[in-house]
Structures are given as C-alpha cells and as structure tokens.
Protein backbone atom coordinates (compact mmCIF):
# COMPACT_ATOMS: atom_id res chain seq x y z
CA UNK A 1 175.16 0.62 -8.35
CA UNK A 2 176.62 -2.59 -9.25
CA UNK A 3 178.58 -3.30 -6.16
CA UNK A 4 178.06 -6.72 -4.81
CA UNK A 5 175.51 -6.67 -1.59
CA UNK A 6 176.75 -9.75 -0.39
CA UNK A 7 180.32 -8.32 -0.17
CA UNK A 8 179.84 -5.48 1.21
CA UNK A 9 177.17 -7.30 4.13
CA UNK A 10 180.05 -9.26 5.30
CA UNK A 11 182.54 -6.56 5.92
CA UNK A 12 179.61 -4.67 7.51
CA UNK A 13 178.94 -7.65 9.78
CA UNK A 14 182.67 -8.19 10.60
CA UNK A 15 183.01 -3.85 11.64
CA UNK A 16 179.74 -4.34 14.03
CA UNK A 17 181.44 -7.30 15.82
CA UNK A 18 185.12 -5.68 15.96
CA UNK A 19 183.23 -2.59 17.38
CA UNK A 20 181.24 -4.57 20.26
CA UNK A 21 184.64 -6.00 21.22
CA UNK A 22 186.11 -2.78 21.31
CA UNK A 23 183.68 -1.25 23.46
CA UNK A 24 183.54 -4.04 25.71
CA UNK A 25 187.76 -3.97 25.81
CA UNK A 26 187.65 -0.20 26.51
CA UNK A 27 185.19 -0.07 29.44
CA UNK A 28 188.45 0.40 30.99
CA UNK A 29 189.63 3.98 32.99
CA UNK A 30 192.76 5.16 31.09
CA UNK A 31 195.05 4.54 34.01
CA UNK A 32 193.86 0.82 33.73
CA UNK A 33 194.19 0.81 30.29
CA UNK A 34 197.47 2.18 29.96
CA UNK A 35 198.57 -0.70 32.41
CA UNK A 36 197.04 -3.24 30.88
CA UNK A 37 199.01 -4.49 27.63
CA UNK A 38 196.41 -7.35 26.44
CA UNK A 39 193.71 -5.22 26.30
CA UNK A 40 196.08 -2.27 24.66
CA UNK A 41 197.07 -5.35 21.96
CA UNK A 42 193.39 -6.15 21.55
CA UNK A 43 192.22 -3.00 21.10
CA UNK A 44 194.42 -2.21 18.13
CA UNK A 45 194.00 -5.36 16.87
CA UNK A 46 190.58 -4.87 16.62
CA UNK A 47 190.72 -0.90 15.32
CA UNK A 48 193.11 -2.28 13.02
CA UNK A 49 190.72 -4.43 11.27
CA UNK A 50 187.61 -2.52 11.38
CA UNK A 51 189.07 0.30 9.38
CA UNK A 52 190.81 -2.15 7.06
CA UNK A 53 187.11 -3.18 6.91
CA UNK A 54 185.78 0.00 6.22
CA UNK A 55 188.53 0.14 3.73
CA UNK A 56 188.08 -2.97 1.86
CA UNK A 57 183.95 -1.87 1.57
CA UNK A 58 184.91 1.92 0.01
CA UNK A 59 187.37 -0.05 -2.71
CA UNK A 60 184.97 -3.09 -3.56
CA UNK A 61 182.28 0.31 -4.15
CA UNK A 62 185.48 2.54 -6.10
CA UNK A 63 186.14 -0.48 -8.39
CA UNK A 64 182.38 -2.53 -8.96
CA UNK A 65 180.80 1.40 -9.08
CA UNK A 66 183.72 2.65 -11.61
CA UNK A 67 184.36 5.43 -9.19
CA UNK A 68 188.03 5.26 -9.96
CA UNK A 69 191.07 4.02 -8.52
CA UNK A 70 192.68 4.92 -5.30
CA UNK A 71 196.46 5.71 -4.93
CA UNK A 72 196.44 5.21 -1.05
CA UNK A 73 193.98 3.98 1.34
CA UNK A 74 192.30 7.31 2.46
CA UNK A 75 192.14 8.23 -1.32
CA UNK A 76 189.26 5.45 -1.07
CA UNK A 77 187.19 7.94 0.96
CA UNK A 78 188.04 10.97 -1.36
CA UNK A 79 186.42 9.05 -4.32
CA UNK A 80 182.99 7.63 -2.16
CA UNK A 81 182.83 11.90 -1.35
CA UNK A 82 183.06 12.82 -4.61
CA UNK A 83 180.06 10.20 -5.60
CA UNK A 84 178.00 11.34 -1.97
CA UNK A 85 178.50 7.95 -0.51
CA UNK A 86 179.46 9.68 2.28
CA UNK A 87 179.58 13.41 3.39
CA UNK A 88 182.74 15.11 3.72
CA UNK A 89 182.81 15.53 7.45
CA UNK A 90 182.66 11.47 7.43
CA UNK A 91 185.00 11.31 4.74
CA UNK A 92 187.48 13.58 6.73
CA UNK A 93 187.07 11.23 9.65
CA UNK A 94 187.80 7.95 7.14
CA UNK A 95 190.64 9.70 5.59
CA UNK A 96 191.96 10.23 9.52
CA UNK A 97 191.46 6.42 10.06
CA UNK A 98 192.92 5.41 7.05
CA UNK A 99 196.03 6.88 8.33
CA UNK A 100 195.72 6.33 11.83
CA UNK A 101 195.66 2.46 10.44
CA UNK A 102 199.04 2.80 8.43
CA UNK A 103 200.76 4.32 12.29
CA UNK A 104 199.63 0.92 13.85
CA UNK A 105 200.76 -1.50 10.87
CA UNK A 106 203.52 0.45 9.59
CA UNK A 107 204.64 2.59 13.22
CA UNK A 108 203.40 0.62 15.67
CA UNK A 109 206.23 1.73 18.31
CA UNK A 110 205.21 5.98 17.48
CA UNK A 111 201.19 4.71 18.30
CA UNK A 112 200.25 6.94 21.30
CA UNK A 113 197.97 4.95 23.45
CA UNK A 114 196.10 8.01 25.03
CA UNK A 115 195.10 8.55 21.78
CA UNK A 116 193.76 5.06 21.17
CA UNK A 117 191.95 5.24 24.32
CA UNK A 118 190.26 8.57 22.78
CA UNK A 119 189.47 7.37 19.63
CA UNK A 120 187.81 4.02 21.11
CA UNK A 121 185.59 5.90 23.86
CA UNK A 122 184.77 8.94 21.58
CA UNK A 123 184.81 7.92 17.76
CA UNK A 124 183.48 4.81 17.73
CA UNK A 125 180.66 6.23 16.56
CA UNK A 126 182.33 7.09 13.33
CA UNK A 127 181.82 3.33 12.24
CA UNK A 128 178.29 3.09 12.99
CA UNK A 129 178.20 6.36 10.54
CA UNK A 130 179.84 4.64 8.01
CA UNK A 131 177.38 1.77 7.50
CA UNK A 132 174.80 3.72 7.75
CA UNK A 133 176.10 5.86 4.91
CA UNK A 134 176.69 2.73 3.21
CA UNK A 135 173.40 0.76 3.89
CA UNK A 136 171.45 4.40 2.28
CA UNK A 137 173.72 3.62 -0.88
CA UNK A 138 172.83 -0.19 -1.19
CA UNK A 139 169.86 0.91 -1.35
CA UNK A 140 167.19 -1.50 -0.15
CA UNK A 141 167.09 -5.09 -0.07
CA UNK A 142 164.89 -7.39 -2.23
C-alpha cells in the first residue's frame, strides 16, 4: 500500500464533519424539510461533497495502489472491490452515490427531495462504513 496516509486522513476528516452537519440539518420532519429551502440547499451541498470525498479517497488509493484507472466516478468503487478495500454490498452503495452525486451537479432540477431526506436519515451510515473500510486498509498508524 503506497497510498499517502496523510491524504487520505484529510478527506476522512472533511466526510466526518460534512456528515455531523448533515445530521444536525436533517433533524428535520419531512414536511419541514420539504418547506424549508436553506436547509434542502445545505443538505445537498453537504452530500455533495462528502461523496466527492469519498470519491477523491477511492482514486488517490486506484492511482498511488496501481489498482487501475477509472472511466467514471463509481468505476472508482468497482476497482477498491476488486482489491477488497471494500465489500461489494458497500461498493454497490458507493457506486449508488457516485451517481446520485452526478443527479445533483449535473440534474439538479430532476433531484427528488424525498429521496434526499431518505438517504440523509437512513444511509448516512454508509459513510461511516466507508472509513472504516478504509482505516482497516491503511493499516495502522506508526
């Protein structure tokens, strides 16, 4: 493993604190949520760069670890898979963020909110399982 530690850190660091603010922005109800376009911009602001986080980390490990190069974003995850950085139920889930990233950069006006408000109250999760996954492949500190 070659990739560098203090890279990857950072963009670890940066995922934990976009992923406090988005649970603290979505302690709304839907309803209010829905209703309440500053927390709605927030939110995918903050979604947005956590998986671009997540993103960055898997191609910093495909290029330093000679893993190969990715034709898309959620290609990233199919190569960590393939060298059991992560599992492939958490790959499946990175491969759905990866997308679900390009519909709020690319087709921002097609992003259904319900299904932000979903994916911040019941996937969150899938972050946390990330750096974990990528913490076991660091490996321990010195």
């Amino acid at each position: 493993m070659v990739a560098d530690r203090e890279i990857v850190r950072d963009r670890c660091d940066r995922i934990r604190r976009y992923v406090d603010d988005i649970q603290v922005w979505s302690e709304l109800a839907l309803d209010e949520f829905l209703r309440n376009r500053e927390r709605q911009y927030a939110v995918l602001h903050a979604l947005q760069l956590a998986i671009e986080a997540c993103i960055e980390i898997g191609s910093h490990i495909c290029s330093a670890d000679g893993l190969g190069v990715p034709a898309s974003y959620a290609e990233t995850f199919d190569f960590l898979e393939q060298a059991d950085v992560v599992d492939s139920g958490l790959a499946c889930d990175l491969r759905a963020m990866a997308r679900f990233r390009n519909r709020i950069v690319h087709f921002y006006w097609e992003v259904d909110l319900g299904e932000v408000y979903r994916i911040v109250t019941e996937h969150l999760q899938d972050f946390d399982r990330f750096l974990k996954a990528v913490e076991q492949y660091l490996g321990p500190t010195d």
